[in-house]
N, C-alpha and C. Protein backbone atom coordinates (compact mmCIF):
# COMPACT_ATOMS: atom_id res chain seq x y z
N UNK A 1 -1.72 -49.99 148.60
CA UNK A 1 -0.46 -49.82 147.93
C UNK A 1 0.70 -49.92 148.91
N UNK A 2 0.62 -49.11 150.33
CA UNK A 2 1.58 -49.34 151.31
C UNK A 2 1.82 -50.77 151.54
N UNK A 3 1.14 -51.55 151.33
CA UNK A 3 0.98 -53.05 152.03
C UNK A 3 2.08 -53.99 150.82
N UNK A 4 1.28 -53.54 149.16
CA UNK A 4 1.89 -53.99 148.81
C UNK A 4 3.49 -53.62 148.21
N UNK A 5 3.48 -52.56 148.37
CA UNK A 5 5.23 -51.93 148.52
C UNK A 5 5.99 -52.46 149.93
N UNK A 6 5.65 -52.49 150.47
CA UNK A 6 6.05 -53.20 152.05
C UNK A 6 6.63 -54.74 151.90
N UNK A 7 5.88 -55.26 150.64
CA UNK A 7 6.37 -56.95 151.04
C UNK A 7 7.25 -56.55 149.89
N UNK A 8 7.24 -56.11 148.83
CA UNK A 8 8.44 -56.11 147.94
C UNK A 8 10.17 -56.22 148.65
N UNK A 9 11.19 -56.59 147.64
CA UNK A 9 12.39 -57.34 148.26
C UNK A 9 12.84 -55.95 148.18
N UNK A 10 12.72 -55.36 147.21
CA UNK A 10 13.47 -53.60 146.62
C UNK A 10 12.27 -52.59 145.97
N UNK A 11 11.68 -52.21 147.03
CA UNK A 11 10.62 -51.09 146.40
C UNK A 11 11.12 -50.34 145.92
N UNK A 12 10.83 -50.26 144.28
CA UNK A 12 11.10 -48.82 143.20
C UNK A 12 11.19 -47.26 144.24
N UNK A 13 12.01 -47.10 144.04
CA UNK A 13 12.26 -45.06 144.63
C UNK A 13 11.14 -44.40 143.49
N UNK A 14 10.64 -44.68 142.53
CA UNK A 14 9.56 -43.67 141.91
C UNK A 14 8.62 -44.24 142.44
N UNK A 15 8.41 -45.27 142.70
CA UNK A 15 6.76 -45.52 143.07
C UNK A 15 6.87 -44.93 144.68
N UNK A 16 7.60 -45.59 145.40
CA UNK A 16 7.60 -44.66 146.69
C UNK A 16 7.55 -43.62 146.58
N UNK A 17 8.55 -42.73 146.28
CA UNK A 17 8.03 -40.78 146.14
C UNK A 17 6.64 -40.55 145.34
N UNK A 18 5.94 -41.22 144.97
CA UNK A 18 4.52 -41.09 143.90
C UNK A 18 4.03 -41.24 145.74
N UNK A 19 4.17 -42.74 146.09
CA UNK A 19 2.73 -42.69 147.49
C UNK A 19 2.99 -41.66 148.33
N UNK A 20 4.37 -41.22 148.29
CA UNK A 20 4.49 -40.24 149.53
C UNK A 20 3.63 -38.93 148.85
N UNK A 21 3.63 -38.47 147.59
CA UNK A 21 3.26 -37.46 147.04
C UNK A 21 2.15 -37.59 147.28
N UNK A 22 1.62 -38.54 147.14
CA UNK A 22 -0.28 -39.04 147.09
C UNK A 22 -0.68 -38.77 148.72
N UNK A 23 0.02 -39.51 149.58
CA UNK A 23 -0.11 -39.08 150.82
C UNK A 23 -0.37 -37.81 150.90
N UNK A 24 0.71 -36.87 150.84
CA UNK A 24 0.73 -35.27 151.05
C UNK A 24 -0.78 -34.55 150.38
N UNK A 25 -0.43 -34.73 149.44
CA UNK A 25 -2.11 -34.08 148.92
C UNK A 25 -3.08 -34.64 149.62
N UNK A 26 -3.34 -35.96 149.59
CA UNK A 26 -4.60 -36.37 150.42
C UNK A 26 -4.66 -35.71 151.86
N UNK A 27 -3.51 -35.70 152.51
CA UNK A 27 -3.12 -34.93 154.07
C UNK A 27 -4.30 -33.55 153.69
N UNK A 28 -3.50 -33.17 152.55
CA UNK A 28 -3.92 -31.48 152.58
C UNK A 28 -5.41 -31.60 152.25
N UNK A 29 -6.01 -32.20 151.49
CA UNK A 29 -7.83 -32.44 151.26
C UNK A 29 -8.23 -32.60 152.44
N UNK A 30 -7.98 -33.40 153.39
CA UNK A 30 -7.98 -33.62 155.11
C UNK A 30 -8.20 -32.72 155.36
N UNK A 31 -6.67 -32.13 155.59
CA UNK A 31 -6.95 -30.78 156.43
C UNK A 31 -8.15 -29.78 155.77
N UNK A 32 -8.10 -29.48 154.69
CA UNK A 32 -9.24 -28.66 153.66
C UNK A 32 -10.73 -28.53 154.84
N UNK A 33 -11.01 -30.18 154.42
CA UNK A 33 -12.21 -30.36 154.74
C UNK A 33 -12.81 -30.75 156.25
N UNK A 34 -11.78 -30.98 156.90
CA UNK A 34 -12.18 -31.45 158.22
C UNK A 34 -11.56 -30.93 159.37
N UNK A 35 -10.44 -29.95 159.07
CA UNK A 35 -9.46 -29.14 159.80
C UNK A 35 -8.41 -30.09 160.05
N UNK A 36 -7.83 -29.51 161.31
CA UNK A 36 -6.75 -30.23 162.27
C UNK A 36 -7.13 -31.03 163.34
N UNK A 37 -7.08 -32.01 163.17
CA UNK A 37 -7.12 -33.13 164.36
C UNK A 37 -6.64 -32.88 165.17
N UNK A 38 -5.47 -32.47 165.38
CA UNK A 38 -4.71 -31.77 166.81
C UNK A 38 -5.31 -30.52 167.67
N UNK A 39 -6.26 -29.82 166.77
CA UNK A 39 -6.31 -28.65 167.72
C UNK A 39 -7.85 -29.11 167.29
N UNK A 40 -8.34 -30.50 167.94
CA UNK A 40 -9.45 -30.41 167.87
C UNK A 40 -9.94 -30.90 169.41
N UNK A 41 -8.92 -30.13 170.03
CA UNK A 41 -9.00 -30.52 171.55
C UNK A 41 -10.37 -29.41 172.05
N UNK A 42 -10.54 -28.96 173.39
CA UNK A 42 -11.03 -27.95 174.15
C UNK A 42 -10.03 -26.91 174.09
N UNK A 43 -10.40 -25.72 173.76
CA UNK A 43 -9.66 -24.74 173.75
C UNK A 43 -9.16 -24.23 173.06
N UNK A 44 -8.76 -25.26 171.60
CA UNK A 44 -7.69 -24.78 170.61
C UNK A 44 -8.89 -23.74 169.68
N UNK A 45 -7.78 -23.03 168.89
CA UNK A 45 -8.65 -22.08 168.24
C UNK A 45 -8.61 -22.67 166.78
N UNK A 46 -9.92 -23.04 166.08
CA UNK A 46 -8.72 -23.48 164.83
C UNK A 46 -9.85 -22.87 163.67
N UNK A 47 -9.57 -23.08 162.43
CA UNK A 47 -9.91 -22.45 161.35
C UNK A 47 -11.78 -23.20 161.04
N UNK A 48 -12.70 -22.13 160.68
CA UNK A 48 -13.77 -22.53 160.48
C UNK A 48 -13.75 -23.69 159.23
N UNK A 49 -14.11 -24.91 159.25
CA UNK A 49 -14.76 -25.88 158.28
C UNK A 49 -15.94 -25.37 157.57
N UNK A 50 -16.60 -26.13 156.68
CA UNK A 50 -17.50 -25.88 155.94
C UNK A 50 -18.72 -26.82 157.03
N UNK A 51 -18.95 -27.54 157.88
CA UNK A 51 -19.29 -28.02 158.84
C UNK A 51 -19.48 -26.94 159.69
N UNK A 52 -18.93 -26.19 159.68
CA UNK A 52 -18.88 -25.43 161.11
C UNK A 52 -19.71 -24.33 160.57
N UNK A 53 -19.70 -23.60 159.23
CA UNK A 53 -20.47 -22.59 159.28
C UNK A 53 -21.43 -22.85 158.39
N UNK A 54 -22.25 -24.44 158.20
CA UNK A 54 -23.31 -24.65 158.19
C UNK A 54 -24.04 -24.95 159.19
N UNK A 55 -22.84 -25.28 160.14
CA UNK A 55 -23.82 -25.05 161.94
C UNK A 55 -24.21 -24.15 162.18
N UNK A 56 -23.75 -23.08 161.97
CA UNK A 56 -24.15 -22.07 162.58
C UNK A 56 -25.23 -21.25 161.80
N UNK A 57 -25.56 -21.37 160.10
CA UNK A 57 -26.19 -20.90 159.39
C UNK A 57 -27.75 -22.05 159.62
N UNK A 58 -27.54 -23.17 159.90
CA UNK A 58 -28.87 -24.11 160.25
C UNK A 58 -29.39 -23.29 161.36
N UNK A 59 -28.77 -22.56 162.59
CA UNK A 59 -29.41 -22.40 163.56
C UNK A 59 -30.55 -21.42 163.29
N UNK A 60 -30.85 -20.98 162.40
CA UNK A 60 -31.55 -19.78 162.29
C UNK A 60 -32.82 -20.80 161.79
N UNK A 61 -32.57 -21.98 161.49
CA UNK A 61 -33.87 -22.78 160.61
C UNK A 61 -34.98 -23.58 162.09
N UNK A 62 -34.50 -23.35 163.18
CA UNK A 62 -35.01 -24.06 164.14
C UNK A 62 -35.68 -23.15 165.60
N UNK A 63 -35.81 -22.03 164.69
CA UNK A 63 -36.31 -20.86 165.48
C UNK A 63 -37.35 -20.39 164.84
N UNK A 64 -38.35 -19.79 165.77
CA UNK A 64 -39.56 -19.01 165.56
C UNK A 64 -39.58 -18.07 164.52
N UNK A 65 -38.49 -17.29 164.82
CA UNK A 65 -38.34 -15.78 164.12
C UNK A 65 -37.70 -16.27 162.91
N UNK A 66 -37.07 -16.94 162.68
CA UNK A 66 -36.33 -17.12 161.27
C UNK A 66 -35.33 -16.86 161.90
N UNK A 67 -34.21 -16.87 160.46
CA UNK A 67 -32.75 -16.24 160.10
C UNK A 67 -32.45 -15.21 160.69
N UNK A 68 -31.19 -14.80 161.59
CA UNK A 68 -30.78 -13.83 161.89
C UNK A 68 -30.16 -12.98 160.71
N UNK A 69 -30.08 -11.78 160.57
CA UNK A 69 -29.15 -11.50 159.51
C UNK A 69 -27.67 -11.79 159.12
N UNK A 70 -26.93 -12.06 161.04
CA UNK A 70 -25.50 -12.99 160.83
C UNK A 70 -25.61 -14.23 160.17
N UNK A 71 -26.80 -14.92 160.19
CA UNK A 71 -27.06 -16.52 159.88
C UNK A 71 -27.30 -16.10 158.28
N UNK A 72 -27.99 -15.49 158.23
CA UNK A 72 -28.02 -15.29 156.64
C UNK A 72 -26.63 -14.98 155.80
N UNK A 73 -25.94 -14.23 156.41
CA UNK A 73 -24.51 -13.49 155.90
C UNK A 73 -23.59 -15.11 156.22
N UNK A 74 -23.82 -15.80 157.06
CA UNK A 74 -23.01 -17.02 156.91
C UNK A 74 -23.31 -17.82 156.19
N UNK A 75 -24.41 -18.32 155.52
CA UNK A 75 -24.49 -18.91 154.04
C UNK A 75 -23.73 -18.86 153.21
N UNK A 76 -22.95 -17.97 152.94
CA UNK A 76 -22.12 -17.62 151.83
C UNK A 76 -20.90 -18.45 152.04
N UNK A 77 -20.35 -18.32 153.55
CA UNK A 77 -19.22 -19.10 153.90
C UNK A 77 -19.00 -20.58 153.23
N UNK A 78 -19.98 -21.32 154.13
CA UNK A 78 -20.05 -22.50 153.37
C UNK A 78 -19.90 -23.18 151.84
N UNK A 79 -20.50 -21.45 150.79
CA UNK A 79 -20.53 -22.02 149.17
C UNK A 79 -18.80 -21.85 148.83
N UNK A 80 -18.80 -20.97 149.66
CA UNK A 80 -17.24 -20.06 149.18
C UNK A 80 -16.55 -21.39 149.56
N UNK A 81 -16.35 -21.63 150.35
CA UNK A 81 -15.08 -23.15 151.09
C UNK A 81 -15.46 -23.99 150.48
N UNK A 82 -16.77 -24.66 149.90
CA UNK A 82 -16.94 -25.58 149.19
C UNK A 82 -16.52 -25.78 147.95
N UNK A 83 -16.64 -24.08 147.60
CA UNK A 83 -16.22 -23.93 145.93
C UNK A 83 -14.58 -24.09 145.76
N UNK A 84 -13.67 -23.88 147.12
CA UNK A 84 -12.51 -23.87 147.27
C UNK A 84 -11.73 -25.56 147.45
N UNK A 85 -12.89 -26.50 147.61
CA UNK A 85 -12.56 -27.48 148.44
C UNK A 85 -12.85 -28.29 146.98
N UNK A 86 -13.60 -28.18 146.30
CA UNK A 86 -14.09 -28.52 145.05
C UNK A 86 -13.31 -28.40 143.84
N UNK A 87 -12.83 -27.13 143.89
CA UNK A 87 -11.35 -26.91 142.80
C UNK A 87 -10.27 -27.89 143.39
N UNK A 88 -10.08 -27.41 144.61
CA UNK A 88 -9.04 -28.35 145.11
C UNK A 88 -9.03 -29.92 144.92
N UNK A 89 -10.05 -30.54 145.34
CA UNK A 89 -10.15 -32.01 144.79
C UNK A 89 -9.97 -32.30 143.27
N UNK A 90 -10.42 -31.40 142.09
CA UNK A 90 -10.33 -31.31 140.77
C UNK A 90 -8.67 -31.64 140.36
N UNK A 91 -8.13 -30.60 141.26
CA UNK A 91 -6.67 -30.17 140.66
C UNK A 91 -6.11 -31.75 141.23
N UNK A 92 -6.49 -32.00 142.38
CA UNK A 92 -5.62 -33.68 143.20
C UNK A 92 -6.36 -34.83 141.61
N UNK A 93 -7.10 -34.90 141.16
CA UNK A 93 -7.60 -35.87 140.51
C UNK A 93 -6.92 -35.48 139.22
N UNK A 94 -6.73 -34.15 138.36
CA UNK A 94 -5.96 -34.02 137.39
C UNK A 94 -4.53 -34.32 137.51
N UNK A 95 -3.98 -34.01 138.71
CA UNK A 95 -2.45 -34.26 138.84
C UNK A 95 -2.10 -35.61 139.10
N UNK A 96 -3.36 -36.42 139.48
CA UNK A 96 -2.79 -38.31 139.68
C UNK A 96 -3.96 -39.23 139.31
N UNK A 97 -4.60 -38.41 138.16
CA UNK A 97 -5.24 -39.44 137.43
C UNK A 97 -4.29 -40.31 136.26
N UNK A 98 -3.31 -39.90 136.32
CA UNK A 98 -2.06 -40.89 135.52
C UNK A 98 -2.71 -40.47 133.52
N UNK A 99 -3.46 -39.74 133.12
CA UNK A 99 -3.71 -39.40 131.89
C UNK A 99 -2.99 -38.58 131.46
């Protein structure tokens, strides 16, 4: 859509504020699901993913003893952010499915 708003002589002001809008939400599903790219340096502190605390809930599957009880109590993390990440995609598809 950028590409083809780009060659236009006078791109519409509603269709532009629509991609910029579309942009922004998609930004925020990004961030949702994969964090911040910026503080995905060494060092930065940044917010657990749903990636991240199925890492840490797998580790208990590759051991002798089983599940720790922290590894077990982090299972939950993962359904909870998913279930959050899941509404969230719902609400982006109701607000610009154009119906």
């Amino acid at each position: 859509m950028d590409n083809a708003l780009s060659r236009t002589q006078n791109p519409p002001a509603q269709i532009d504020s629509m991609i910029y809008l579309l942009k922004v939400d998609l930004d925020k599903l990004e961030l949702n699901f994969n964090g911040s790219k910026s503080k995905r340096e060494i060092g930065e502190k940044i917010n657990p993913t749903i990636q991240h605390w199925l890492r840490v809930a797998m580790g208990g599957l590759s051991g002798t003893y089983g599940a720790t009880p922290m590894q077990r109590q982090t299972w939950s993390m993962p359904k909870r952010s998913l279930k959050n990440s899941v509404r969230s995609l719902k609400q982006f598809e109701a607000k610009n499915s154009g119906n």
